[in-house]
C-alpha atoms as a PDB file:
ATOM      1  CA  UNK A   1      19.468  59.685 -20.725  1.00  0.00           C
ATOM      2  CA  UNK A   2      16.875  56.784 -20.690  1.00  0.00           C
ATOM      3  CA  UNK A   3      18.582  55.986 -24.690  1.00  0.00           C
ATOM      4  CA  UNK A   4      22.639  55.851 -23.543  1.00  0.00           C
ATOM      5  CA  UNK A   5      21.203  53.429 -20.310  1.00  0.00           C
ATOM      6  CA  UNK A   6      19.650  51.197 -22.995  1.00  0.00           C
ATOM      7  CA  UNK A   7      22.640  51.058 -25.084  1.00  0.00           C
ATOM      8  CA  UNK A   8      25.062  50.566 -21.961  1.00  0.00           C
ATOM      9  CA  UNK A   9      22.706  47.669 -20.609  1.00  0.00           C
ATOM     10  CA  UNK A  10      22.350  46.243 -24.328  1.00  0.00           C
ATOM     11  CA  UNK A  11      26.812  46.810 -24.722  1.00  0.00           C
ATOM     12  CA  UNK A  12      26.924  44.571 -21.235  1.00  0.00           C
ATOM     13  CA  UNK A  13      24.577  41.887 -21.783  1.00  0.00           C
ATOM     14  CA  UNK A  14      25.986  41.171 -25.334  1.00  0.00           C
ATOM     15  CA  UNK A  15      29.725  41.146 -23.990  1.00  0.00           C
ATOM     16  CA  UNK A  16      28.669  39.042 -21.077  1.00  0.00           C
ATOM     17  CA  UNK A  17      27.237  36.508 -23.462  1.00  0.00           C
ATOM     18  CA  UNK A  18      30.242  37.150 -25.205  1.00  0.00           C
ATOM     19  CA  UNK A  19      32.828  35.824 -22.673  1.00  0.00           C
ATOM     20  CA  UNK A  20      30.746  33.255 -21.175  1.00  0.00           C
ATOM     21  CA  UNK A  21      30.340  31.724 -24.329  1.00  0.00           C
ATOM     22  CA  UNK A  22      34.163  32.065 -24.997  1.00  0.00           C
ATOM     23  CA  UNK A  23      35.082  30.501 -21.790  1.00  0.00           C
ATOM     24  CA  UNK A  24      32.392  27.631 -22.325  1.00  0.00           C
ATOM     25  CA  UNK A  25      34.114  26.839 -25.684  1.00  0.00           C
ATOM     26  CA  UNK A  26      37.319  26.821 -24.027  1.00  0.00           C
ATOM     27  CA  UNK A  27      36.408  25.451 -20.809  1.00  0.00           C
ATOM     28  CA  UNK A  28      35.070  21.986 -23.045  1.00  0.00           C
ATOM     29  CA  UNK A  29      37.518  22.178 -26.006  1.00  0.00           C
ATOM     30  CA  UNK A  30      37.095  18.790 -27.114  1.00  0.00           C
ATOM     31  CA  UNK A  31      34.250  17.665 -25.017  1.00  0.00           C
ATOM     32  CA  UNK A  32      31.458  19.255 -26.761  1.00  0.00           C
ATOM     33  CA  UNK A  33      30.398  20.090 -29.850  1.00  0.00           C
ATOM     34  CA  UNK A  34      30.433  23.961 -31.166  1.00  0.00           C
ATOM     35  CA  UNK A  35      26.811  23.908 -32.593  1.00  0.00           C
ATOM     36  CA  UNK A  36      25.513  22.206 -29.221  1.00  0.00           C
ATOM     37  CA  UNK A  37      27.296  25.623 -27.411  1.00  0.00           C
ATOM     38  CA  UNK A  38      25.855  27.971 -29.666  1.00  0.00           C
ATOM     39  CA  UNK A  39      22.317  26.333 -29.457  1.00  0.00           C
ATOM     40  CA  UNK A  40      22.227  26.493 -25.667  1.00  0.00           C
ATOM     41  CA  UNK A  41      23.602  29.429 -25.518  1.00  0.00           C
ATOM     42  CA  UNK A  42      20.303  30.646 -28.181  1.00  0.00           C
ATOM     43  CA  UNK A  43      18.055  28.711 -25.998  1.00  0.00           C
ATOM     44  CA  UNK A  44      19.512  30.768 -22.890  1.00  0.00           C
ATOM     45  CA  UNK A  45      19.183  34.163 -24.101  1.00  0.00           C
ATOM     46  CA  UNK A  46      15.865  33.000 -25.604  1.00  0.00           C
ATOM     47  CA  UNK A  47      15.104  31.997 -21.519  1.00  0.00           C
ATOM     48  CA  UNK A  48      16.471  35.220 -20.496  1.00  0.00           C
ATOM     49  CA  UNK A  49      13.897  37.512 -22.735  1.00  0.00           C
ATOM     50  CA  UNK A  50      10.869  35.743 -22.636  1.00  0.00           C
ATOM     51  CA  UNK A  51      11.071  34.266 -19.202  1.00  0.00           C
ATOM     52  CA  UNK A  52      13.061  36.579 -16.849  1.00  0.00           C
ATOM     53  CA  UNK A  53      12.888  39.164 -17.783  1.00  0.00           C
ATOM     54  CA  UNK A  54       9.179  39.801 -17.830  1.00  0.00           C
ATOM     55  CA  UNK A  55       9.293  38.018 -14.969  1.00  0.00           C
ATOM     56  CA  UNK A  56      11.402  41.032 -13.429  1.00  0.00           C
ATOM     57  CA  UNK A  57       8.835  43.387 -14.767  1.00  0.00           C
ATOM     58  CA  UNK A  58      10.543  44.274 -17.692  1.00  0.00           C
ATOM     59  CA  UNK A  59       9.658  44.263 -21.685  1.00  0.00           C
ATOM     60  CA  UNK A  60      10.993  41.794 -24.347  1.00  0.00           C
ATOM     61  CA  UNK A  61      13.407  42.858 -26.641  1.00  0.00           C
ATOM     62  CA  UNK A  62      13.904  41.211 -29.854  1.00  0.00           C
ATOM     63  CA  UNK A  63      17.033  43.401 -30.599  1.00  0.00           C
ATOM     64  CA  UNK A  64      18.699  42.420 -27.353  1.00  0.00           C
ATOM     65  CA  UNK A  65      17.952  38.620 -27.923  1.00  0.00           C
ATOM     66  CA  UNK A  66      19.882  39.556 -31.274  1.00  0.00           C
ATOM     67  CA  UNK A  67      22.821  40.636 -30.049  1.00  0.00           C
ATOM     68  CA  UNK A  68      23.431  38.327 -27.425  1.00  0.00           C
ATOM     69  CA  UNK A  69      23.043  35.424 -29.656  1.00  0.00           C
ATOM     70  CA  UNK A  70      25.352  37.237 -32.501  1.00  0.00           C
ATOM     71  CA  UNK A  71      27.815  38.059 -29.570  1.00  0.00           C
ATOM     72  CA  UNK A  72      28.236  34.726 -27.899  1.00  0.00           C
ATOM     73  CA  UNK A  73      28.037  32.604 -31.470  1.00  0.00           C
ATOM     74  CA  UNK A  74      31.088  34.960 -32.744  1.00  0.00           C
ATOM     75  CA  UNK A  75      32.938  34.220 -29.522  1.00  0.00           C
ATOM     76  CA  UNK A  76      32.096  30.551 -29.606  1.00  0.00           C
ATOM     77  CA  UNK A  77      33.299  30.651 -32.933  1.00  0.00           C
ATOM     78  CA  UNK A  78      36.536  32.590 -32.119  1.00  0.00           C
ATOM     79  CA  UNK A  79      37.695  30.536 -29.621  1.00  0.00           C
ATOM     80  CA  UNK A  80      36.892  27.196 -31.952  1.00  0.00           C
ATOM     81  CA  UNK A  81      39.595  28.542 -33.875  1.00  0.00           C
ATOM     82  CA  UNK A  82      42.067  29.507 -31.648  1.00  0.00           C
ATOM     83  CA  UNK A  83      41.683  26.277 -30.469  1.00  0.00           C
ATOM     84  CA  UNK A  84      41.329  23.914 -33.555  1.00  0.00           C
ATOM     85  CA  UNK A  85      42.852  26.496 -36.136  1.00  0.00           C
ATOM     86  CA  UNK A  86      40.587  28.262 -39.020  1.00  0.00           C
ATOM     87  CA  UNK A  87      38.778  25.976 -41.131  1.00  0.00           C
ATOM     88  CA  UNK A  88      40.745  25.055 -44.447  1.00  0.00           C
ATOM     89  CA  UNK A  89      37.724  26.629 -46.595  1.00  0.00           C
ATOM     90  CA  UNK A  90      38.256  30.066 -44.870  1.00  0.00           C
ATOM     91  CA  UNK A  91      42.131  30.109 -45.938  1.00  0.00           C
END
């Protein structure tokens, strides 16, 4: 049971970085640049595992920092191009 709690807490914390960084993006469409997001959104999971978390008492993950910097650059990136439309190299 200890392995399905790891993958449920891993599954949360990725989608949470997910839609935070999708509503970030959205929130400053035009105010902010989309590599400034991403990077503080790095530098905040970065925080979260090597500061809080051991902090908390628990251990550093490298494969959590992973996904929640995969997860919330993808979402960044999805909602650039809802937003601005896809880039006219990708078409």
């Amino acid at each position: 049971m200890p392995h399905a709690k790891r993958i449920l807490s891993l599954a949360f914390w990725a989608f949470a970085f997910g839609v935070a960084g999708f509503l970030v993006r959205g929130i400053f469409a035009h105010g902010i640049e989309t590599r400034f997001i991403i990077l503080a959104f790095w530098l905040l999971a970065v925080a979260l595992e090597f500061v809080i978390k051991p902090a908390l008492g628990g251990r550093r993950d490298l494969v959590s920092l992973t996904l929640n910097c995969t997860a919330a650059m993808f979402a960044i990136i999805a909602m650039k191009w809802m937003i601005e439309g896809v880039h006219p190299w990708l078409r």
